[in-house]
PDB file of N, CA and C in Angstrom:
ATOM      1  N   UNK A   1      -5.098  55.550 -26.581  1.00  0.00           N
ATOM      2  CA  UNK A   1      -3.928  55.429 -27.406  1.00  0.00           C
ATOM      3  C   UNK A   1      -2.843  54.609 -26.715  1.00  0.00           C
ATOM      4  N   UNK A   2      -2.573  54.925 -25.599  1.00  0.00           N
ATOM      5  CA  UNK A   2      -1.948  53.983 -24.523  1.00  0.00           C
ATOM      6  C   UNK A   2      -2.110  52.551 -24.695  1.00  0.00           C
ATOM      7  N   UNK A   3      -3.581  52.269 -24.372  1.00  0.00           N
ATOM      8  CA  UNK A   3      -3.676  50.884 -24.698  1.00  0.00           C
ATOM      9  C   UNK A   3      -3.142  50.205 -25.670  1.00  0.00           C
ATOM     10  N   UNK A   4      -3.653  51.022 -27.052  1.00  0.00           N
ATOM     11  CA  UNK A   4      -3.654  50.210 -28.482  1.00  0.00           C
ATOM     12  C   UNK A   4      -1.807  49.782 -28.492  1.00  0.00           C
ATOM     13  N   UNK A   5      -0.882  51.433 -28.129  1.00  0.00           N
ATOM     14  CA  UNK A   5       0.283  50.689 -27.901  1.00  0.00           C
ATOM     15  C   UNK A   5       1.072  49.607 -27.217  1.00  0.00           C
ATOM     16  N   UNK A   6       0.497  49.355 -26.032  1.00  0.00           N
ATOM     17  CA  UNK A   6       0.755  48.447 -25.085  1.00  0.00           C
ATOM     18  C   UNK A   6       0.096  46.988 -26.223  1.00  0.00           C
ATOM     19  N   UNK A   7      -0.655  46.533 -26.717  1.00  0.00           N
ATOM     20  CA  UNK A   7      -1.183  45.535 -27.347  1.00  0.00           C
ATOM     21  C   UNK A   7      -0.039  45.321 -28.389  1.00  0.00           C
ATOM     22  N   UNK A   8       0.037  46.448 -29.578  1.00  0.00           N
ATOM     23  CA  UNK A   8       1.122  46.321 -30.098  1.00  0.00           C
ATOM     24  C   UNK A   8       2.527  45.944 -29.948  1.00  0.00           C
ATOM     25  N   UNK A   9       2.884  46.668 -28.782  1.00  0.00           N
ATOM     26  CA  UNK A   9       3.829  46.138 -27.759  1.00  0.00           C
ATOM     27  C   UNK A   9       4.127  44.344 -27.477  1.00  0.00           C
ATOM     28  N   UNK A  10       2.916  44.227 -27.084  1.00  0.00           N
ATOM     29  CA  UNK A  10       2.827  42.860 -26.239  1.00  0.00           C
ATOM     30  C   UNK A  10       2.843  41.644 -27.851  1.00  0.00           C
ATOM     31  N   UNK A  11       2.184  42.258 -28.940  1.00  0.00           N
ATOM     32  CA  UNK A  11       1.975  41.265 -30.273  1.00  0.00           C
ATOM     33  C   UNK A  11       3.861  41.523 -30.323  1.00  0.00           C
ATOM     34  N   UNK A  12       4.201  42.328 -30.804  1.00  0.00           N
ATOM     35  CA  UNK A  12       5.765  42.129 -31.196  1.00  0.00           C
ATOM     36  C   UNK A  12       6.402  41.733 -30.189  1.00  0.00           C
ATOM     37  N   UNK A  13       5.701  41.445 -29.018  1.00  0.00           N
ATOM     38  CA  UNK A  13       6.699  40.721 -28.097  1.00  0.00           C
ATOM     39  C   UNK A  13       6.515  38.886 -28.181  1.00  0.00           C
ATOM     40  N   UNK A  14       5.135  38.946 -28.297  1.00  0.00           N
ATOM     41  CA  UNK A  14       5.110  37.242 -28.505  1.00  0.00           C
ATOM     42  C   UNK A  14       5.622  36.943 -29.943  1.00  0.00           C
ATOM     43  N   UNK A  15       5.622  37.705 -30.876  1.00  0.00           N
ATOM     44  CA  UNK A  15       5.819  37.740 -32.702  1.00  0.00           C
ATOM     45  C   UNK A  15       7.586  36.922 -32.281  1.00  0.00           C
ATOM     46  N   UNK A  16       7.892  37.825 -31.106  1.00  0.00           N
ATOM     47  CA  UNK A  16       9.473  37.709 -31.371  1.00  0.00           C
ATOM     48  C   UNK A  16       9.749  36.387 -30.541  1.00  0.00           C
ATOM     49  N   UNK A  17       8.850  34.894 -30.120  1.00  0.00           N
ATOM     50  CA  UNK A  17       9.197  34.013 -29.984  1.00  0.00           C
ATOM     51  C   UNK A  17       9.175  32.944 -31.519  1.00  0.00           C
ATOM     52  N   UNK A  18      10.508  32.454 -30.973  1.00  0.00           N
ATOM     53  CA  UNK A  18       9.981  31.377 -32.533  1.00  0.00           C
ATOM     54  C   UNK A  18       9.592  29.842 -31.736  1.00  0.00           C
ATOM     55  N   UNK A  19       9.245  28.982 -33.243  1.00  0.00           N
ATOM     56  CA  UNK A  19       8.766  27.866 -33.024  1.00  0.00           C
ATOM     57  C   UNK A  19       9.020  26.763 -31.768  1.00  0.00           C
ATOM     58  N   UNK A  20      10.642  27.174 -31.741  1.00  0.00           N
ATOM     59  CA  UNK A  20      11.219  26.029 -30.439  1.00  0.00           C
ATOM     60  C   UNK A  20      11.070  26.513 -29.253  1.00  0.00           C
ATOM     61  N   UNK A  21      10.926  28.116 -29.113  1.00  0.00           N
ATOM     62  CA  UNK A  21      10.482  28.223 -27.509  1.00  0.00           C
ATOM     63  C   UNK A  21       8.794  28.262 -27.442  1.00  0.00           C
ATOM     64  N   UNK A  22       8.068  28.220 -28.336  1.00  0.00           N
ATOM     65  CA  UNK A  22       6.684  27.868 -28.247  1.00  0.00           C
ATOM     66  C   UNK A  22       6.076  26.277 -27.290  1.00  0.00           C
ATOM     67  N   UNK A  23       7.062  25.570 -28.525  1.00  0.00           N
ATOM     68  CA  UNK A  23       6.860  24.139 -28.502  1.00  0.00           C
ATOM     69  C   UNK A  23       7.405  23.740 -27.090  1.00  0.00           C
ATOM     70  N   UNK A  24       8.971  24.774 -26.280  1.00  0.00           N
ATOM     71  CA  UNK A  24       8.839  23.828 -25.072  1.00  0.00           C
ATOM     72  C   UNK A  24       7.740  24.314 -24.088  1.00  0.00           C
ATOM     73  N   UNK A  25       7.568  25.576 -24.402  1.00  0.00           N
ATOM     74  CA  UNK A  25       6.288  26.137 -23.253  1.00  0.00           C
ATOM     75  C   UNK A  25       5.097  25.022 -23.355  1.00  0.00           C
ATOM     76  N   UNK A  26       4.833  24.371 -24.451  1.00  0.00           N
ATOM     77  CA  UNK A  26       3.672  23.535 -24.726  1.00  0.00           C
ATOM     78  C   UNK A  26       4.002  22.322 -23.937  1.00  0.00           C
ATOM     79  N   UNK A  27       5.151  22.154 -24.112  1.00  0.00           N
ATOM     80  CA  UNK A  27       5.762  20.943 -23.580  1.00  0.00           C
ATOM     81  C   UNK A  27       5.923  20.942 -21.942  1.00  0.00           C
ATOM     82  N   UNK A  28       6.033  22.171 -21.445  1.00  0.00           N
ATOM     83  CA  UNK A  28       6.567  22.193 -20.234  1.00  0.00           C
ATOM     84  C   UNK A  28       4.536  21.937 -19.441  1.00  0.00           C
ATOM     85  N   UNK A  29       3.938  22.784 -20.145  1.00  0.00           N
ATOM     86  CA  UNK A  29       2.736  22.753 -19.504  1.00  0.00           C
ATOM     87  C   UNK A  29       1.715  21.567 -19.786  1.00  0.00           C
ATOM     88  N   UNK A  30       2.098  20.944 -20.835  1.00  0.00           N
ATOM     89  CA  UNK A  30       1.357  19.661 -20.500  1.00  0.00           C
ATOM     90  C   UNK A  30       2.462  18.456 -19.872  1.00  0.00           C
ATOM     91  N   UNK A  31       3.095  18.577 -19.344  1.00  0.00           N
ATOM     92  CA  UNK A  31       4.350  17.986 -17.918  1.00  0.00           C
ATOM     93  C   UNK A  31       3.904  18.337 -16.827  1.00  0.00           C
ATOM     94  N   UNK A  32       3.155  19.871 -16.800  1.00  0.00           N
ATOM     95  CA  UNK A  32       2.497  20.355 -15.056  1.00  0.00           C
ATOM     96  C   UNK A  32       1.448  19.873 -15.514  1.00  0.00           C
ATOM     97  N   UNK A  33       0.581  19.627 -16.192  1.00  0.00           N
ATOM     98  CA  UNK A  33      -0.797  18.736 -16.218  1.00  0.00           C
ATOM     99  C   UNK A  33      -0.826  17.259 -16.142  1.00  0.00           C
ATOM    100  N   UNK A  34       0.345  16.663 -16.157  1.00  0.00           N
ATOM    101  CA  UNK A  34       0.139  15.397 -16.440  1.00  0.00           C
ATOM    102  C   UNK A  34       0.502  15.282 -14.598  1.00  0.00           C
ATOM    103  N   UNK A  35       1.331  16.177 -14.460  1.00  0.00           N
ATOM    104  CA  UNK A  35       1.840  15.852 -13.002  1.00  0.00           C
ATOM    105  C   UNK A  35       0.642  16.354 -11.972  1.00  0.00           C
ATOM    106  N   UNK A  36       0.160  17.080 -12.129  1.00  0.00           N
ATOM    107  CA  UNK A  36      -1.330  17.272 -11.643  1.00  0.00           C
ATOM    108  C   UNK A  36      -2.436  15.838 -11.527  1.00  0.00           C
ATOM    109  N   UNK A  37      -2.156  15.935 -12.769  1.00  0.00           N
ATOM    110  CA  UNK A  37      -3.401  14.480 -12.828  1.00  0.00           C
ATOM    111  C   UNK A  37      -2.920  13.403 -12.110  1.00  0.00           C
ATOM    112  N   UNK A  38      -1.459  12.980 -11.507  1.00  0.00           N
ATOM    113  CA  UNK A  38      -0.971  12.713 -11.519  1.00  0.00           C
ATOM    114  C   UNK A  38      -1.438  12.822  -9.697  1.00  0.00           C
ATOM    115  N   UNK A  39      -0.953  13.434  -9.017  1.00  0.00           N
ATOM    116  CA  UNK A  39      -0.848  13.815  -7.469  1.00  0.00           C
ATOM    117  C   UNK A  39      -2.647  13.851  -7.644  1.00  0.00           C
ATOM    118  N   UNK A  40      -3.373  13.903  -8.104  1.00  0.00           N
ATOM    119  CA  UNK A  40      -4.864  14.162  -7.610  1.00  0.00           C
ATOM    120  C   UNK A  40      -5.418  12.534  -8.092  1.00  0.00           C
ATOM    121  N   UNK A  41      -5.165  11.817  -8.777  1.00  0.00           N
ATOM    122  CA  UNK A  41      -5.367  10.626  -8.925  1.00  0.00           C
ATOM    123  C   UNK A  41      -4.657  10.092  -7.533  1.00  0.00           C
ATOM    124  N   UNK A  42      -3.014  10.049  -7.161  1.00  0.00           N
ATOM    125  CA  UNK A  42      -2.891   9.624  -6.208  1.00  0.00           C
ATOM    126  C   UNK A  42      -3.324   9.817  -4.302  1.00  0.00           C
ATOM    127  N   UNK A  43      -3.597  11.547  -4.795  1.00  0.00           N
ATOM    128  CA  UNK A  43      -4.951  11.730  -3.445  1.00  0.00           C
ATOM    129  C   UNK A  43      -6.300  11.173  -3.341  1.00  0.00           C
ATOM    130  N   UNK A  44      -6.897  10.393  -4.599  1.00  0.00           N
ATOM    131  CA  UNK A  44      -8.102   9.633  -4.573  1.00  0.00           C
ATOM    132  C   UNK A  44      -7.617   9.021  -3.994  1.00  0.00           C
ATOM    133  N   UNK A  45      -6.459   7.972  -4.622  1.00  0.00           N
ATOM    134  CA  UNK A  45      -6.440   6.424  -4.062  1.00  0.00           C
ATOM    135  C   UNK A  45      -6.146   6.581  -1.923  1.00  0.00           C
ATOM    136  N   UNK A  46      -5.122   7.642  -2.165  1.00  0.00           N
ATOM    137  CA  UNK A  46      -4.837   7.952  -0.481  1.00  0.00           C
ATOM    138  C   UNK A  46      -6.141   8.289   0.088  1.00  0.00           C
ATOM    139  N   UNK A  47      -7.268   8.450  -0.102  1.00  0.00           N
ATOM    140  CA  UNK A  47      -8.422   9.416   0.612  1.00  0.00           C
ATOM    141  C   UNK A  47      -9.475   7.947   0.652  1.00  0.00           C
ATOM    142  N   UNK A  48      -9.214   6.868  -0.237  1.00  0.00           N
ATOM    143  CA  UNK A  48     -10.127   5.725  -0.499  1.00  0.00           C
ATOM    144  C   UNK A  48      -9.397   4.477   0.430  1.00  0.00           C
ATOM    145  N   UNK A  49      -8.182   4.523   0.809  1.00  0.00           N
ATOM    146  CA  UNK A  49      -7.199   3.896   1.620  1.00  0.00           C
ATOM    147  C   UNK A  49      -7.968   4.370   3.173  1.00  0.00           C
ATOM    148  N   UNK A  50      -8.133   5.357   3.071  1.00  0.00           N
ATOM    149  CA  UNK A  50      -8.284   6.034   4.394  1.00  0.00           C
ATOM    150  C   UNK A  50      -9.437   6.186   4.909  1.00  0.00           C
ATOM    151  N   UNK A  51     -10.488   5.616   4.110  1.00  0.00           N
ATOM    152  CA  UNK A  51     -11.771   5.815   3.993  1.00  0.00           C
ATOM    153  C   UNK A  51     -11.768   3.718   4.856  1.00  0.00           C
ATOM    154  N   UNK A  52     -11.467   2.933   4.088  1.00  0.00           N
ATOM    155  CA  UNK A  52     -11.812   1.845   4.461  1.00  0.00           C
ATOM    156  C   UNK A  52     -10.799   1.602   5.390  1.00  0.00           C
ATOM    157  N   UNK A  53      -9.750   2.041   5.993  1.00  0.00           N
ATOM    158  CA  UNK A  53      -9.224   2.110   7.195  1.00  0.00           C
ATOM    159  C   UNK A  53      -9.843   2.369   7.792  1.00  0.00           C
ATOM    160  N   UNK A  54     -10.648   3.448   8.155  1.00  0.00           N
ATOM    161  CA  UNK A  54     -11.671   3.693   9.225  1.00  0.00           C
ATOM    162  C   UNK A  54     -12.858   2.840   9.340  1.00  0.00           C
ATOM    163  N   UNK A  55     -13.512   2.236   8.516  1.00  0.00           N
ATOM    164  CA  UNK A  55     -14.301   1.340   8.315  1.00  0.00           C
ATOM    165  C   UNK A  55     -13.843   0.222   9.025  1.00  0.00           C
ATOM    166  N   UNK A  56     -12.547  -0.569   8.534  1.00  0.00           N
ATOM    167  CA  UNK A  56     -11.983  -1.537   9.474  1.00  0.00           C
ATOM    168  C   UNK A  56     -11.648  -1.229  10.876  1.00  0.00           C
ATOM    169  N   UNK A  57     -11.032  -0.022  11.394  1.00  0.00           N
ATOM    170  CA  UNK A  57     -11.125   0.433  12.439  1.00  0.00           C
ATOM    171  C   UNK A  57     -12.118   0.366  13.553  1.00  0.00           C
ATOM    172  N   UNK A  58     -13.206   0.754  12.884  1.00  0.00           N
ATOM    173  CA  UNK A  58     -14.707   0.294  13.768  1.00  0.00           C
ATOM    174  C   UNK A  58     -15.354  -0.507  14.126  1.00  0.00           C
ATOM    175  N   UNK A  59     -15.055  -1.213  12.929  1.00  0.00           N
ATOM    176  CA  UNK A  59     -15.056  -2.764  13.158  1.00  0.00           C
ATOM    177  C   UNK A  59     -14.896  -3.363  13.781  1.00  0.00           C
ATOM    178  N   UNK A  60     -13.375  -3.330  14.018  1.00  0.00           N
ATOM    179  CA  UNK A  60     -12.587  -3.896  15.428  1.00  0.00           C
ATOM    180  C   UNK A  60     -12.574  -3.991  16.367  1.00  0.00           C
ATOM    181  N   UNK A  61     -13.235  -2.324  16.216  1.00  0.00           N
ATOM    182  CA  UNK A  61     -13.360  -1.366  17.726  1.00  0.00           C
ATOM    183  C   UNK A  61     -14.787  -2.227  18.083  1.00  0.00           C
ATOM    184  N   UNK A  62     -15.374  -2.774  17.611  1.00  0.00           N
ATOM    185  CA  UNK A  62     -17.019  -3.046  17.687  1.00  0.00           C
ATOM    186  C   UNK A  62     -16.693  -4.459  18.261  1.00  0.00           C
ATOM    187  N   UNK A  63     -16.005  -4.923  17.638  1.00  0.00           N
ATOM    188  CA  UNK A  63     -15.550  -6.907  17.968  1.00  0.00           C
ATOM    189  C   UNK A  63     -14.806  -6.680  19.168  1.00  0.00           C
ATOM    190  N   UNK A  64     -14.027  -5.934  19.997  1.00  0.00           N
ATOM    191  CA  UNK A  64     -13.558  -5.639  20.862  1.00  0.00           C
ATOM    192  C   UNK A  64     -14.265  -5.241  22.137  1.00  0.00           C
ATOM    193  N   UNK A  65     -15.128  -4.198  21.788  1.00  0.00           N
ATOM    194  CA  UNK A  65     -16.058  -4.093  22.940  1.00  0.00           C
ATOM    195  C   UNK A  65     -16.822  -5.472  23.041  1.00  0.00           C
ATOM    196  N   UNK A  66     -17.685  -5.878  22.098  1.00  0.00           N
ATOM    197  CA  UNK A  66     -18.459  -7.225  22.395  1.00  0.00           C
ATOM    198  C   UNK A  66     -17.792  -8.409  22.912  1.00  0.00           C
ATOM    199  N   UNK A  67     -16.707  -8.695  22.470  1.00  0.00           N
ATOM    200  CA  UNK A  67     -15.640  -9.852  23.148  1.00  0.00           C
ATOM    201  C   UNK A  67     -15.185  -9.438  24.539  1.00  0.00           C
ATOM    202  N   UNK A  68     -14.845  -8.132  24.862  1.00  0.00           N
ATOM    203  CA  UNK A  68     -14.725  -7.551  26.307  1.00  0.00           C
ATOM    204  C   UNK A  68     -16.148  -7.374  27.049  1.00  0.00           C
ATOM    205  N   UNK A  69     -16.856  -7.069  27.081  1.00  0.00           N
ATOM    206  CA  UNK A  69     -18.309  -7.171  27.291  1.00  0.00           C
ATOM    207  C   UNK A  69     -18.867  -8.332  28.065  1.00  0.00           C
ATOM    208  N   UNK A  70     -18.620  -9.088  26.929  1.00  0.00           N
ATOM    209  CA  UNK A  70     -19.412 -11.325  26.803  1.00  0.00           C
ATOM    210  C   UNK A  70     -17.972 -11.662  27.765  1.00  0.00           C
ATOM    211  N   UNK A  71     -16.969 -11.339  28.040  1.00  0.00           N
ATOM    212  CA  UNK A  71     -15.951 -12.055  28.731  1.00  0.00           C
ATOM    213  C   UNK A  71     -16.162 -11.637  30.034  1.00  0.00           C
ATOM    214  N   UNK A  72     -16.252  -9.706  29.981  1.00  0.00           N
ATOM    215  CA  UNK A  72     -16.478  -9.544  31.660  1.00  0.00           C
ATOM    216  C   UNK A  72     -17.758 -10.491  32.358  1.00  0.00           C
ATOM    217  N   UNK A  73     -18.312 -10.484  31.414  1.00  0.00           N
ATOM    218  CA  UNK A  73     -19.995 -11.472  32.053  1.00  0.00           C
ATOM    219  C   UNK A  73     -19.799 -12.657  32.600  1.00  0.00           C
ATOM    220  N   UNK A  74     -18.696 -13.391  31.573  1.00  0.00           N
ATOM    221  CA  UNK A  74     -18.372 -14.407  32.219  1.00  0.00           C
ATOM    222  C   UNK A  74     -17.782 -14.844  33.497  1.00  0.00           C
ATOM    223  N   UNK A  75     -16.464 -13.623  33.548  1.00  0.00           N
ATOM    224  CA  UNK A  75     -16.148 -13.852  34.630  1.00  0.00           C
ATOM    225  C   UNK A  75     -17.029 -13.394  35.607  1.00  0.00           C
ATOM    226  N   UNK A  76     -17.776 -12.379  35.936  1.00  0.00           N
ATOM    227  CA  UNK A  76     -18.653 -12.117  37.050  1.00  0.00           C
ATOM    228  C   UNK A  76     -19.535 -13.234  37.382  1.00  0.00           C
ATOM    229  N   UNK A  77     -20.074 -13.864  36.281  1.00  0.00           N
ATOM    230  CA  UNK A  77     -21.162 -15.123  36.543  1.00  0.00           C
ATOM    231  C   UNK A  77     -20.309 -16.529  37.137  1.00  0.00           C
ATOM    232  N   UNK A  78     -19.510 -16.834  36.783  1.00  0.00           N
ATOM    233  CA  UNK A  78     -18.506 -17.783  37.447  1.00  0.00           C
ATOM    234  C   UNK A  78     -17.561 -17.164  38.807  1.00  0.00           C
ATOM    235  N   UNK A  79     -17.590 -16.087  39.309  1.00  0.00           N
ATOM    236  CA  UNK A  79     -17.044 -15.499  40.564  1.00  0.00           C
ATOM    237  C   UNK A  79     -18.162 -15.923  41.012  1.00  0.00           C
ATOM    238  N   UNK A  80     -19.582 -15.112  40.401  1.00  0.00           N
ATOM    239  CA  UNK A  80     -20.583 -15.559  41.741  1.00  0.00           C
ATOM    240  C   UNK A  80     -21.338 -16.775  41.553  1.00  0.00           C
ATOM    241  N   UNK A  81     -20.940 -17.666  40.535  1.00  0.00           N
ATOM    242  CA  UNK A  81     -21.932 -18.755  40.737  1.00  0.00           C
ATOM    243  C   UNK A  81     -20.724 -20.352  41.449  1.00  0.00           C
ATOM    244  N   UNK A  82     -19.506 -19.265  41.493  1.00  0.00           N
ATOM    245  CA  UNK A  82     -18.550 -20.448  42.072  1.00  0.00           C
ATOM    246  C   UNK A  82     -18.731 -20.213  43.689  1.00  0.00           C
ATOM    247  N   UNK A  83     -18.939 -19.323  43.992  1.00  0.00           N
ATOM    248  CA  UNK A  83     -19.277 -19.012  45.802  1.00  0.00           C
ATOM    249  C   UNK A  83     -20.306 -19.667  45.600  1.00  0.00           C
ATOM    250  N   UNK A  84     -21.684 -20.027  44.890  1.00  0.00           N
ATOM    251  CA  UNK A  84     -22.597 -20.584  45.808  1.00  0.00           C
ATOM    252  C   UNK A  84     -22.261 -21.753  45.836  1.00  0.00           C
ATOM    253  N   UNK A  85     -21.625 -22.349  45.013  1.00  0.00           N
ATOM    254  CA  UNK A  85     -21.491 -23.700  45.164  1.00  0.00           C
ATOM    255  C   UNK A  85     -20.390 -24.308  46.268  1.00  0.00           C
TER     256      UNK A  85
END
């Protein structure tokens, strides 16, 4: 019996909104959905930014060792091939 009143309760409580506070609740919650879609579209693009940053990163990191690498060689081979001569 409790229950059924509490339901009753709760119907004459929404009964007692009218049309214009319906419409901004509708309004307000598709504003937090749009703003949702909104910040999670712009965490793709941030997470896809950050994705080929690291990609270029390694890259670099890769052209760096090999250019440091091929240069130390050089100089060691010209230290010791300038003493024999």
């Amino acid at each position: 019996m409790v229950y059924v009143e509490a339901v009753k309760e709760k119907q004459q409580h929404i009964a007692s909104y009218d049309k214009s506070d319906i419409s901004v609740i509708i309004s307000y919650i598709e504003r937090c959905q749009e703003s949702k879609r909104s910040r999670e579209q712009q965490e793709k693009i941030t997470n896809q930014w950050r994705y080929v940053a690291s990609v270029v990163d390694r890259c670099l990191l890769v052209i760096f060792i090999i250019l440091n690498l091929a240069f130390t060689h050089v100089m060691i081979l010209r230290a010791v091939l300038g003493k024999d001569e």
